[in-house]
Protein backbone atom coordinates (compact mmCIF):
# COMPACT_ATOMS: atom_id res chain seq x y z
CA UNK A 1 26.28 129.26 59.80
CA UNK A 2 23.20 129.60 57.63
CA UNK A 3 21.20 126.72 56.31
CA UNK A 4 21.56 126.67 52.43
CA UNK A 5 18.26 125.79 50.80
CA UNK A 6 17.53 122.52 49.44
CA UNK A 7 16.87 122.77 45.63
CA UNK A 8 13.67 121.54 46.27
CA UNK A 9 13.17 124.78 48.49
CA UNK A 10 13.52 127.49 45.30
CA UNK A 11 10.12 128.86 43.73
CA UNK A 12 9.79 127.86 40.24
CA UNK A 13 7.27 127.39 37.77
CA UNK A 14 5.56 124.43 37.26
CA UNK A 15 5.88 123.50 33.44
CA UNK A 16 2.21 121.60 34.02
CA UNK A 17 1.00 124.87 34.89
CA UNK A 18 1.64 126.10 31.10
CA UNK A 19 -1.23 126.33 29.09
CA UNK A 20 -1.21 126.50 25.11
CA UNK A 21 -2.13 129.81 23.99
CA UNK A 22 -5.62 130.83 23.76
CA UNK A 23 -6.10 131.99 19.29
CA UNK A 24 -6.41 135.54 20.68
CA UNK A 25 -3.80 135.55 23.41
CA UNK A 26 -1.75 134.05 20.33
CA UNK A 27 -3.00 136.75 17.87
CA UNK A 28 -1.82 139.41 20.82
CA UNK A 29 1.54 137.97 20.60
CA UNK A 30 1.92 137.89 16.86
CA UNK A 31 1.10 141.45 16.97
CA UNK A 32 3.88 142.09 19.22
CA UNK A 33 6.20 140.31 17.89
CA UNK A 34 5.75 141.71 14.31
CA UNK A 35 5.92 145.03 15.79
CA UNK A 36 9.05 144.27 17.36
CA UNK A 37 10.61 142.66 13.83
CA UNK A 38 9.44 145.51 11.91
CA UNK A 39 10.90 148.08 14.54
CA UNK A 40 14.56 145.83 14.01
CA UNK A 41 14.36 146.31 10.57
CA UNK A 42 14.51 149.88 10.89
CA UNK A 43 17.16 149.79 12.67
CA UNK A 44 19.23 148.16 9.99
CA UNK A 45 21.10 150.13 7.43
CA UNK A 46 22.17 149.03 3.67
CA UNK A 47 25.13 146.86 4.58
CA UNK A 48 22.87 144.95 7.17
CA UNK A 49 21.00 143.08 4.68
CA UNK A 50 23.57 141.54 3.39
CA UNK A 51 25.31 140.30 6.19
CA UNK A 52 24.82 136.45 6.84
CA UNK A 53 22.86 134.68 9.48
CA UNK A 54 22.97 131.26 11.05
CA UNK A 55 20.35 130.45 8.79
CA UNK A 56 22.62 128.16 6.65
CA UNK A 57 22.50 130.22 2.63
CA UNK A 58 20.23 133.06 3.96
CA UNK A 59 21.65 136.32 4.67
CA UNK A 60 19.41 138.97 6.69
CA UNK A 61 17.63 140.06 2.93
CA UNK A 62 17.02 136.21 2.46
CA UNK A 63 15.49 135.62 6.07
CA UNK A 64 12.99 138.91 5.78
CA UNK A 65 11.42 137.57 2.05
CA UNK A 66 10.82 134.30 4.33
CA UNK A 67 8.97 135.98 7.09
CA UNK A 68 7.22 138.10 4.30
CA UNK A 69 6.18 135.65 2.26
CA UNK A 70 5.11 133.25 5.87
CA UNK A 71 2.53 136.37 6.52
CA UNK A 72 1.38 136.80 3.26
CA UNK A 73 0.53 133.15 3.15
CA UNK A 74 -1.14 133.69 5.80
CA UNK A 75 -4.31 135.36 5.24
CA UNK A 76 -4.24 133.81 0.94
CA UNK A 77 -4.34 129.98 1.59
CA UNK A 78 -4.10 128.85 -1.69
CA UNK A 79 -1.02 131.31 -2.63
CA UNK A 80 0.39 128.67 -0.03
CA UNK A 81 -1.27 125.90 -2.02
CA UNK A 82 0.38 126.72 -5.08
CA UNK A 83 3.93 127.72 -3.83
CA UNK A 84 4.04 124.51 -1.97
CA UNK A 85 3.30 122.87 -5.13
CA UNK A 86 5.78 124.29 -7.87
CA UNK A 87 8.55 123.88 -4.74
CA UNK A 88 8.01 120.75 -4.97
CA UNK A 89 8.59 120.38 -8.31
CA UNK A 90 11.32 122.75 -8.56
CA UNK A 91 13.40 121.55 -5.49
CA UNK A 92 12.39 117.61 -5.60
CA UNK A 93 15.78 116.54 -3.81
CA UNK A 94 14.53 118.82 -0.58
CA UNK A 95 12.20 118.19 1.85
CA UNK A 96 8.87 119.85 1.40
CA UNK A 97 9.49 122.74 4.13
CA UNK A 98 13.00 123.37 2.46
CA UNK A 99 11.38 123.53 -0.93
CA UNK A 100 9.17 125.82 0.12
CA UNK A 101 11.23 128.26 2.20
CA UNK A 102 13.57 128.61 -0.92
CA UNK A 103 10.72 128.87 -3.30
CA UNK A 104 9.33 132.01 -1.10
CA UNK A 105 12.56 133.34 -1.24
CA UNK A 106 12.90 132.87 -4.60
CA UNK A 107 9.91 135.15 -5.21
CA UNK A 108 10.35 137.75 -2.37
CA UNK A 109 14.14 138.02 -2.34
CA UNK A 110 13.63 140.10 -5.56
CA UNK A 111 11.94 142.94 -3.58
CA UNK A 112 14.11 146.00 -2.40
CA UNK A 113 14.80 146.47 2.00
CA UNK A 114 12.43 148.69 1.84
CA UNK A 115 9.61 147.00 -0.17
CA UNK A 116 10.06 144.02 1.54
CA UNK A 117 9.66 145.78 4.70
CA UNK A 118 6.44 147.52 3.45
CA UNK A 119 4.65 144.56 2.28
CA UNK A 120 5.55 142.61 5.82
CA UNK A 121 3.92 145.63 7.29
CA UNK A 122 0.99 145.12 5.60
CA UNK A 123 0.93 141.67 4.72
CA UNK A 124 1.59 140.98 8.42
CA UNK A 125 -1.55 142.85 9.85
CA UNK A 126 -3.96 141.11 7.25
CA UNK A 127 -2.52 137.67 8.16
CA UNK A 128 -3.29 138.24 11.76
CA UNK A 129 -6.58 139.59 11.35
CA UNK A 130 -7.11 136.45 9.43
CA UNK A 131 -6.15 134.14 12.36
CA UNK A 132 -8.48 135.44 14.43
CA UNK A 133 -11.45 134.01 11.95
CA UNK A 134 -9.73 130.57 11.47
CA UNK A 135 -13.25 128.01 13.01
CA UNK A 136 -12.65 125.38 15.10
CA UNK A 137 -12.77 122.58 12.44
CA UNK A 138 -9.85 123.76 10.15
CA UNK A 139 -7.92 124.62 13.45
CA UNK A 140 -8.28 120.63 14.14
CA UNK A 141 -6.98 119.74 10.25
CA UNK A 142 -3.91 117.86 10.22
CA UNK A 143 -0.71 119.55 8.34
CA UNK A 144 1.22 115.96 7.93
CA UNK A 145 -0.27 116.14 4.27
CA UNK A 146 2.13 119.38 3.88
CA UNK A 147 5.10 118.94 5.21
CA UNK A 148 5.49 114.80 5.69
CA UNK A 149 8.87 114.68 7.05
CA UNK A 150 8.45 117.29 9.74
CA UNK A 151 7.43 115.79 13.29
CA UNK A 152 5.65 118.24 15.24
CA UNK A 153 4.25 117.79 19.23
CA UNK A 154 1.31 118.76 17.56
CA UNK A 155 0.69 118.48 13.83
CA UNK A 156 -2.53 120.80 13.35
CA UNK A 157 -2.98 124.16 12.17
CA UNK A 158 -3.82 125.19 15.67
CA UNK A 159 -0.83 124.39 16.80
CA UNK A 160 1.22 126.35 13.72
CA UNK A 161 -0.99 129.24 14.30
CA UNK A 162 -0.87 129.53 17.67
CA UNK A 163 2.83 128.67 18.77
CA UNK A 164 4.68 127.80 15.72
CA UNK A 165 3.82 130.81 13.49
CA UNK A 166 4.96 133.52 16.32
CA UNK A 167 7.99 130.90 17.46
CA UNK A 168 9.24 131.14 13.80
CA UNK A 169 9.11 134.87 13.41
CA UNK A 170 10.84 135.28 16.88
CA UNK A 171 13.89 133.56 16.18
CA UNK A 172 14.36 135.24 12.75
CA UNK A 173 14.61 138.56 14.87
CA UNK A 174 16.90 136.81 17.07
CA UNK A 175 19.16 135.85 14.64
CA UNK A 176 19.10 139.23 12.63
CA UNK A 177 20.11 140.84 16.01
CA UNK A 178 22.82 138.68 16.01
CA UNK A 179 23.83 138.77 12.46
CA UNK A 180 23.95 142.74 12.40
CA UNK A 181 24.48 143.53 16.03
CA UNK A 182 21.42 144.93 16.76
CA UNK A 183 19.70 144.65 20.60
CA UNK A 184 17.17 142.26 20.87
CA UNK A 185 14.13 144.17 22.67
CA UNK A 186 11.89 141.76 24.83
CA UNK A 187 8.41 142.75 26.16
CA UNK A 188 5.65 140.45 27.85
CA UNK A 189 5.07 138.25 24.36
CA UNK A 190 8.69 137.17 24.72
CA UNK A 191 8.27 135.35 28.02
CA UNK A 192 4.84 133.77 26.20
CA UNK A 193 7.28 132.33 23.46
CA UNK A 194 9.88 131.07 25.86
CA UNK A 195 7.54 129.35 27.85
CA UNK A 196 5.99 127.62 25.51
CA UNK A 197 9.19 126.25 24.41
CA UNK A 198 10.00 125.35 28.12
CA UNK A 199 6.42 123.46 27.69
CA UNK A 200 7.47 121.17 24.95
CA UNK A 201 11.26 120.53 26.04
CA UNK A 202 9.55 119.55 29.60
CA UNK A 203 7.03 116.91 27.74
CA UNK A 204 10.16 115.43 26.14
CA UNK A 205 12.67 115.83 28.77
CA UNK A 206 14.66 112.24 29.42
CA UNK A 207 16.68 113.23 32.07
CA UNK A 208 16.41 113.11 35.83
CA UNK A 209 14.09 115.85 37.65
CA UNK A 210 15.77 119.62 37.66
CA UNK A 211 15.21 123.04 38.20
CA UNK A 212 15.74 125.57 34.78
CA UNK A 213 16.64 128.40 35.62
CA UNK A 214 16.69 130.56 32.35
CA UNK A 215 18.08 134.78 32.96
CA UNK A 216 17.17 137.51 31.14
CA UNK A 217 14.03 139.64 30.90
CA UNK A 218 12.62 136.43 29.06
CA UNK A 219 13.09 133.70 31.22
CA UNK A 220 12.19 132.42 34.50
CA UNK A 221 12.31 129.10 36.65
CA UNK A 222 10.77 125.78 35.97
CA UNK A 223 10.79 122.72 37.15
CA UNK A 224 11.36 119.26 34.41
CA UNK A 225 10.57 115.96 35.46
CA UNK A 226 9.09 114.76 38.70
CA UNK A 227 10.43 114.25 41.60
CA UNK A 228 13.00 116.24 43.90
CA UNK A 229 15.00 118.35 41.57
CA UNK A 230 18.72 116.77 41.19
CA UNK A 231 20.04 120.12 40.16
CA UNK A 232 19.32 123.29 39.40
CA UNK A 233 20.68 124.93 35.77
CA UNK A 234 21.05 128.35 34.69
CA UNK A 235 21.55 129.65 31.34
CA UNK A 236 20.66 132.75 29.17
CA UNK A 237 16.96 132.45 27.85
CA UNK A 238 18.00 133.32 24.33
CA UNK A 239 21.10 131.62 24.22
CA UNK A 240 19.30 128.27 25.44
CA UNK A 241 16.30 128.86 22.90
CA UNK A 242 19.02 129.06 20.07
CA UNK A 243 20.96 126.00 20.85
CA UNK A 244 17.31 124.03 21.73
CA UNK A 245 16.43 125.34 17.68
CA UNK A 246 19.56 123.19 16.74
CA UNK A 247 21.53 126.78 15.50
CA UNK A 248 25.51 126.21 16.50
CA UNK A 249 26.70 127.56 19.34
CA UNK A 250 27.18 126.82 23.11
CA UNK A 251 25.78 128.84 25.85
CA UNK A 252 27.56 128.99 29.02
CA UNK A 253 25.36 126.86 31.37
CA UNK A 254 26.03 126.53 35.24
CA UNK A 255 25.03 123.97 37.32
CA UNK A 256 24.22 123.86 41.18
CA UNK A 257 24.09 119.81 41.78
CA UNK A 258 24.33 116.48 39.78
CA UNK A 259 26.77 117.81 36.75
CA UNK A 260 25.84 114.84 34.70
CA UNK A 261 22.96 116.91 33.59
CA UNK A 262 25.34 119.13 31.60
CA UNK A 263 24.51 116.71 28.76
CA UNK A 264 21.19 116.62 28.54
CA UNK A 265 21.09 119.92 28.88
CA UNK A 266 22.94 120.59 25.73
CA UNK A 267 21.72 117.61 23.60
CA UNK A 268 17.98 118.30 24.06
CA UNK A 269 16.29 120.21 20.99
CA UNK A 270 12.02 121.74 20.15
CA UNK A 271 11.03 122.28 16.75
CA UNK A 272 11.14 125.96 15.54
């Protein structure tokens, strides 16, 4: 009879070995993945746009004047400034983000599919050409003063312009894929978002020492915790990534060892 390999025996990733995106490796990926939303949204006909997405309130029109008005933010700082401002003041009982997610919508949502989709196009490319000029010093600015009652791993504008920004955009196109049906196409930038996600779930992870095992063209196999591995669990890359972004839904997760992991599994969560 054949040996079966210990778990400590399979060849993973080490999560220590992830490093946070260089700007310009980040700017590469927000290229990508704006490329990849845009080429979704032309896959969408008229009844797509309304159909709702898992984005409590926001159907697939709603979620695209978010991302739009994200990107144009992006490259005219004090547009942000200002929104932020009169959000607050017109949505006082929400928290700051909230107020200002509805407030872009607010604005944005009155633009046609295919205006919207136009001025994400080119709203898009100037915000990324503007990341690449952000210096060192504002990079190193706290955001705290912004959005109080979010708690970030990391609460710079590095950190929301290198892995935030492109996470955010990501799982919009996820969920419009999902809302209308449409595949969900995955290149190399994809496995760059999933890892980094794997990177902050590993910093936080409580549980005992495993093996991750996520499928798809996205995912791949990392280790969490120290120590020899008590189990190894497998489970869709996208379908994990949406239930660690706190959207409903469980994905079917199998486990090769200690089952009481299933929990911890399922009740760990990352900021998107």
């Amino acid at each position: 009879m054949t040996q079966r390999p210990t778990l400590t025996q399979t060849t993973m990733t080490q999560t220590s070995t992830i490093a946070r995106p260089r700007a310009q490796d980040a700017v590469r990926h927000g290229e990508a993945e704006l490329a990849a939303f845009l080429a979704l949204l032309d896959r969408l006909d008229e009844d797509d746009w309304n159909r709702p997405t898992a984005s409590a309130g926001w159907d697939v029109h709603a979620m695209v004047a978010h991302v739009a008005g994200q990107h144009e933010e992006g490259f005219r700082p004090v547009l942000f400034l200002r929104r932020l401002r009169r959000a607050r003041r017109r949505y006082p009982e929400r928290t700051s983000l909230d107020a200002h997610n509805a407030y872009q919508i607010d604005l944005l949502g009155k633009l046609g599919p295919g205006e919207l989709r136009r001025k994400l196009a080119a709203d898009g490319a100037k915000a990324l050409r503007a990341r690449r000029r952000v210096p060192g010093f504002l990079r190193r600015l706290g955001i705290a003063r912004f959005f109080p009652e979010e708690k970030l791993v990391d609460p710079t504008f590095g950190y929301l312009l290198d892995v935030l920004s492109n996470r955010d955009t990501w799982m919009h196109r996820l969920e419009i894929a999902r809302a209308t049906g449409r595949p969900f196409e995955t290149g190399d930038h994809d496995r760059a978002v999933v890892a980094q996600v794997v990177l902050e779930l590993a910093r936080s992870w409580p549980g005992p020492p495993i093996v991750l095992e996520l499928t798809g063209p996205a995912g791949d196999r990392w280790r969490l915790g120290t120590g020899d591995p008590v189990a190894t669990v497998t489970v869709d890359a996208l379908d994990y990534l949406w239930l660690l972004s706190g959207r409903d839904g469980e994905p079917v997760v199998k486990i090769d060892g200690d089952e009481s992991v299933r929990g911890r599994v399922l009740a760990a969560r990352v900021v998107f």
